[in-house]
PDB file of N, CA and C in Angstrom:
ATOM      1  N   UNK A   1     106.255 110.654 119.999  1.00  0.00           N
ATOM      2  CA  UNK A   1     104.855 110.292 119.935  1.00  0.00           C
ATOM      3  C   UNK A   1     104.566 109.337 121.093  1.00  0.00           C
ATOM      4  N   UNK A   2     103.393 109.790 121.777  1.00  0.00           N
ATOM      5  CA  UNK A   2     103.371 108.791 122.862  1.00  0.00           C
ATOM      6  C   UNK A   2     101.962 107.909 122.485  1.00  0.00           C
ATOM      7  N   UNK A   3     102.310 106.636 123.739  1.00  0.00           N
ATOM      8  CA  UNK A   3     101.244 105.809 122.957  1.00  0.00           C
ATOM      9  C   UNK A   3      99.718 106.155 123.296  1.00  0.00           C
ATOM     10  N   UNK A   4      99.516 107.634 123.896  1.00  0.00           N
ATOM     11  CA  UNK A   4      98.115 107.826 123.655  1.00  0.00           C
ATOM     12  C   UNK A   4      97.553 108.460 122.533  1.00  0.00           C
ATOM     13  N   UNK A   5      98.639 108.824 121.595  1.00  0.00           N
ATOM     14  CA  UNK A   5      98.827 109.654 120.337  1.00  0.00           C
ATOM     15  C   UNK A   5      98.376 108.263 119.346  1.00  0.00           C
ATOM     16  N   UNK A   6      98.927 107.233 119.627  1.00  0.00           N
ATOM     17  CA  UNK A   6      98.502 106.254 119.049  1.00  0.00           C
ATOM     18  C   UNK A   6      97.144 105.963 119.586  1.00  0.00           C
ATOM     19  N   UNK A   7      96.469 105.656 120.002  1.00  0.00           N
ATOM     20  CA  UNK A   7      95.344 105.414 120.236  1.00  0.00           C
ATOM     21  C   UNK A   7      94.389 106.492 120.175  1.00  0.00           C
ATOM     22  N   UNK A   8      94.657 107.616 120.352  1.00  0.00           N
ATOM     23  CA  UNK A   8      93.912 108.425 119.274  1.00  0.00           C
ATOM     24  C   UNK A   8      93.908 108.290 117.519  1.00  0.00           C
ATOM     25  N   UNK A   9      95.134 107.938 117.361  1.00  0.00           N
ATOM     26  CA  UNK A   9      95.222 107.769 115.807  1.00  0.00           C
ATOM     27  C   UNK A   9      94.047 107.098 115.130  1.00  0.00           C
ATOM     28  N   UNK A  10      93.687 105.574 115.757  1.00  0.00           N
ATOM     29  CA  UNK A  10      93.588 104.280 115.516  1.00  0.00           C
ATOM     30  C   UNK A  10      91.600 104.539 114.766  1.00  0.00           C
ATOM     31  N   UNK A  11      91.279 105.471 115.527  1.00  0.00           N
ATOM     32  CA  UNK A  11      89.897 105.757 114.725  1.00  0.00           C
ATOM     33  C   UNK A  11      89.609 106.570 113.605  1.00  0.00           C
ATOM     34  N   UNK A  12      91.001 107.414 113.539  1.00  0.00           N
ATOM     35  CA  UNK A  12      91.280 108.160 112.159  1.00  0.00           C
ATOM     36  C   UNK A  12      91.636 107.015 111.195  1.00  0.00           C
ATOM     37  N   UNK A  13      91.986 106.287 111.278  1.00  0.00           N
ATOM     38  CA  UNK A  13      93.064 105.216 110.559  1.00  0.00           C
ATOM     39  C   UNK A  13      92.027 104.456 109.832  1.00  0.00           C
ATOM     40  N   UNK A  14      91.267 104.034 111.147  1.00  0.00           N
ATOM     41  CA  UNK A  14      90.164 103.183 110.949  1.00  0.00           C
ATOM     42  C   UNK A  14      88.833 103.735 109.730  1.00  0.00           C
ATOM     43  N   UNK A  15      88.396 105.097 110.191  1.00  0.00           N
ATOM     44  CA  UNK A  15      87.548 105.789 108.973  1.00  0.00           C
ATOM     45  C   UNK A  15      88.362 105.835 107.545  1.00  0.00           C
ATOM     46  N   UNK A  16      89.768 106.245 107.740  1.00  0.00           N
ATOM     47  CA  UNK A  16      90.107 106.255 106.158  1.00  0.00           C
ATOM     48  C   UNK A  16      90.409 104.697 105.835  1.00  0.00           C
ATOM     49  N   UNK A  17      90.953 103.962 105.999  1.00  0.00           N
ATOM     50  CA  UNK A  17      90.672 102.936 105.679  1.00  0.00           C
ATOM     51  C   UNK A  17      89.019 102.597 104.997  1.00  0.00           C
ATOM     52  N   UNK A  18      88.298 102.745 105.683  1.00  0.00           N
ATOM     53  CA  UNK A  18      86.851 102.316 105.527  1.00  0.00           C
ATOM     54  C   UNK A  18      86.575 103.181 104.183  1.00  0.00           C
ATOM     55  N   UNK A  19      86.981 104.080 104.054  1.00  0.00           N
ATOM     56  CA  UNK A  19      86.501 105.361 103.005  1.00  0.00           C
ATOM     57  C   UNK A  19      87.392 104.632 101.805  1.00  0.00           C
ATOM     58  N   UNK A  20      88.208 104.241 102.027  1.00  0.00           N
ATOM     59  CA  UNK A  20      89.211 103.929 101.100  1.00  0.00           C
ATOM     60  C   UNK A  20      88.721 102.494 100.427  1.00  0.00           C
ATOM     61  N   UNK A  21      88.172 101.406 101.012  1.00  0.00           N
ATOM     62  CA  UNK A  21      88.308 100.245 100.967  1.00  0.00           C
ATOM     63  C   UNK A  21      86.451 100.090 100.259  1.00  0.00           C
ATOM     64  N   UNK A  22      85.736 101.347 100.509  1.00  0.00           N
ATOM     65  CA  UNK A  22      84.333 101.518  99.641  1.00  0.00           C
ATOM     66  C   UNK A  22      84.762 102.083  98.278  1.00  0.00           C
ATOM     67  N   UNK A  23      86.163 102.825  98.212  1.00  0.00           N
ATOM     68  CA  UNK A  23      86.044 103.606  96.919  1.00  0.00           C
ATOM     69  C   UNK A  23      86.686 102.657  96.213  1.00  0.00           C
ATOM     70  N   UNK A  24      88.437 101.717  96.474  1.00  0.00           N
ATOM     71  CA  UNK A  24      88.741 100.643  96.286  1.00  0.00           C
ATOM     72  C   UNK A  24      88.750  99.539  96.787  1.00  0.00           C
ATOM     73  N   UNK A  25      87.256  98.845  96.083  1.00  0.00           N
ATOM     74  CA  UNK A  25      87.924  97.537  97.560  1.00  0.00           C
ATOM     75  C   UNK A  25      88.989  96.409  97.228  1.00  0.00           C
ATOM     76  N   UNK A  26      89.706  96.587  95.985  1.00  0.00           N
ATOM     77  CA  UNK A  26      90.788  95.742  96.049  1.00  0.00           C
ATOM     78  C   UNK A  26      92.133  95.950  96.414  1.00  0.00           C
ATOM     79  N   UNK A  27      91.865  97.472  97.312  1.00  0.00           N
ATOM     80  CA  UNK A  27      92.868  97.886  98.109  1.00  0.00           C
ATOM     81  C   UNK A  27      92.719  97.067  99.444  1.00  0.00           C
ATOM     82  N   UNK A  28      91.311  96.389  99.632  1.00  0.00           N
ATOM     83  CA  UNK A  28      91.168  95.521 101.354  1.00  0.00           C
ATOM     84  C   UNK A  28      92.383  95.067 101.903  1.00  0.00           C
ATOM     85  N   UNK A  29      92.838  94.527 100.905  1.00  0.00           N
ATOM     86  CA  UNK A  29      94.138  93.264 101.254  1.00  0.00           C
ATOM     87  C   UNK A  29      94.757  93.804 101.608  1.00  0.00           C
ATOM     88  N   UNK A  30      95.416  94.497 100.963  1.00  0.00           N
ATOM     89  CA  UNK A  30      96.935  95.453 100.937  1.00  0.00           C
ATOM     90  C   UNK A  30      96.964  96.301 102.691  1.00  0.00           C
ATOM     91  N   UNK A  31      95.651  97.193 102.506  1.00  0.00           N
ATOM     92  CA  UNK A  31      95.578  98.594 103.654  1.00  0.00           C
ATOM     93  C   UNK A  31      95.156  97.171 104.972  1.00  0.00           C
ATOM     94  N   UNK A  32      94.612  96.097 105.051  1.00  0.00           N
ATOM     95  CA  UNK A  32      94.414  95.058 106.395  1.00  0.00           C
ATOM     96  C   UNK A  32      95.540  94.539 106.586  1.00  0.00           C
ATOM     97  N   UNK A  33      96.258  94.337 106.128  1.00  0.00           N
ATOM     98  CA  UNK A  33      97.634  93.703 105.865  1.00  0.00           C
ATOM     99  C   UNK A  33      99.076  94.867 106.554  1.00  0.00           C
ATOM    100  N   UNK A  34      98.588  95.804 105.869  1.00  0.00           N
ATOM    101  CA  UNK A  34      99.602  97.190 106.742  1.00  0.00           C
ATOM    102  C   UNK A  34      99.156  97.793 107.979  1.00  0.00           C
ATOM    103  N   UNK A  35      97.784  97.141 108.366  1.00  0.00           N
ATOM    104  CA  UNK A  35      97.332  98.116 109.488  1.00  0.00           C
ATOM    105  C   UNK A  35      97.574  96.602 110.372  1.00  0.00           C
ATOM    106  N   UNK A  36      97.538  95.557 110.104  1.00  0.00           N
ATOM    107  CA  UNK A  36      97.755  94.277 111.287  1.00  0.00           C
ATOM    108  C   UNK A  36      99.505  94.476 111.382  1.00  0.00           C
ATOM    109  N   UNK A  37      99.983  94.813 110.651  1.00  0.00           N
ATOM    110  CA  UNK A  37     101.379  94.316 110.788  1.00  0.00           C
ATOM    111  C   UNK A  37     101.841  96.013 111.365  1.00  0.00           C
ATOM    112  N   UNK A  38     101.740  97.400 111.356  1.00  0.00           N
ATOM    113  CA  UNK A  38     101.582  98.283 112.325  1.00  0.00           C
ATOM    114  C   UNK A  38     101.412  97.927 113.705  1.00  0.00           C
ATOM    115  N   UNK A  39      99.963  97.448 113.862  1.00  0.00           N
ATOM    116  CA  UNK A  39      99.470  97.225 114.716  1.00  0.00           C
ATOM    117  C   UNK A  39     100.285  95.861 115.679  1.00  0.00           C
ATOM    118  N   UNK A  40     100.645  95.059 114.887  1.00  0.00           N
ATOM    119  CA  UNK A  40     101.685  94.062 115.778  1.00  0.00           C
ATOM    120  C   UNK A  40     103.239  94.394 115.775  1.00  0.00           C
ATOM    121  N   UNK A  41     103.417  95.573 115.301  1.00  0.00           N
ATOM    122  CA  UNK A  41     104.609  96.039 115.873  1.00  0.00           C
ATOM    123  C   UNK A  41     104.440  96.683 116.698  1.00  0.00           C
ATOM    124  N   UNK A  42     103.349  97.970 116.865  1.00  0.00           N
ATOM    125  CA  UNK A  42     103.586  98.510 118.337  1.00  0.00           C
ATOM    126  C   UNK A  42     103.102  97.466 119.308  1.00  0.00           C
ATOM    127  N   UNK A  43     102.336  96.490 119.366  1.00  0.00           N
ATOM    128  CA  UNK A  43     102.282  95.732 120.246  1.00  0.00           C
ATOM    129  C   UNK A  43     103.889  94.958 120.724  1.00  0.00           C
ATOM    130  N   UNK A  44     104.529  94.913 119.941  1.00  0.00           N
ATOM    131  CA  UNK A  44     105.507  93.859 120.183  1.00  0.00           C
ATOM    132  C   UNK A  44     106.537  94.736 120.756  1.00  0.00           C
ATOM    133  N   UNK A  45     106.914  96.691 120.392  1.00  0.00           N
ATOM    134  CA  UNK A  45     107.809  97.047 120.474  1.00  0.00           C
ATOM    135  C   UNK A  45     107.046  98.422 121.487  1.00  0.00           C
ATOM    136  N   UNK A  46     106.702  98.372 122.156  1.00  0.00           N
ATOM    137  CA  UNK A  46     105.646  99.353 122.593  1.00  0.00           C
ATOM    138  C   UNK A  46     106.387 101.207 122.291  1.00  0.00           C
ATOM    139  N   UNK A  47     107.735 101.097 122.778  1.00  0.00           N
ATOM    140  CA  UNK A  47     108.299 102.442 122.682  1.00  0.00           C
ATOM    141  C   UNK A  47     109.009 102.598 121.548  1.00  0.00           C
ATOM    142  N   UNK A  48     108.434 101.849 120.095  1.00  0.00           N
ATOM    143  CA  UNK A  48     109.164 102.174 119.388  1.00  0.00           C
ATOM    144  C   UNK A  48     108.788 103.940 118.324  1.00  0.00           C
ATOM    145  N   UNK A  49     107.984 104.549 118.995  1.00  0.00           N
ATOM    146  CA  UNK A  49     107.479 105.582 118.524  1.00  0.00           C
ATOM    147  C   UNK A  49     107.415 106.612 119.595  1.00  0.00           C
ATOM    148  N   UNK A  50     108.275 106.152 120.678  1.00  0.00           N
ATOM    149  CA  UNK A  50     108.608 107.551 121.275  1.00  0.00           C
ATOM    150  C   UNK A  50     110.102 107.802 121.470  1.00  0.00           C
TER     151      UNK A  50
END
């Protein structure tokens, strides 16, 4: 997976999240919490997904 595969992802991710977080929003915590800590691993590890 390269990291433009990721950055395409990131607006899919972003709508289900959103869809998810109107149908449960006491899922907020949990799904912001897995998408920051995703998100600061590929920052930290950039090729860890190719």
């Amino acid at each position: 997976m390269t990291f433009d595969v990721v950055i395409l992802l990131q607006p899919l991710v972003a709508l289900l999240v959103g869809i998810l977080i109107l149908i449960l929003p006491r899922l907020l915590n949990v799904l912001v919490a897995a998408y920051l800590i995703f998100v600061g691993l590929i920052g930290l590890f950039p090729n860890i997904l190719t």
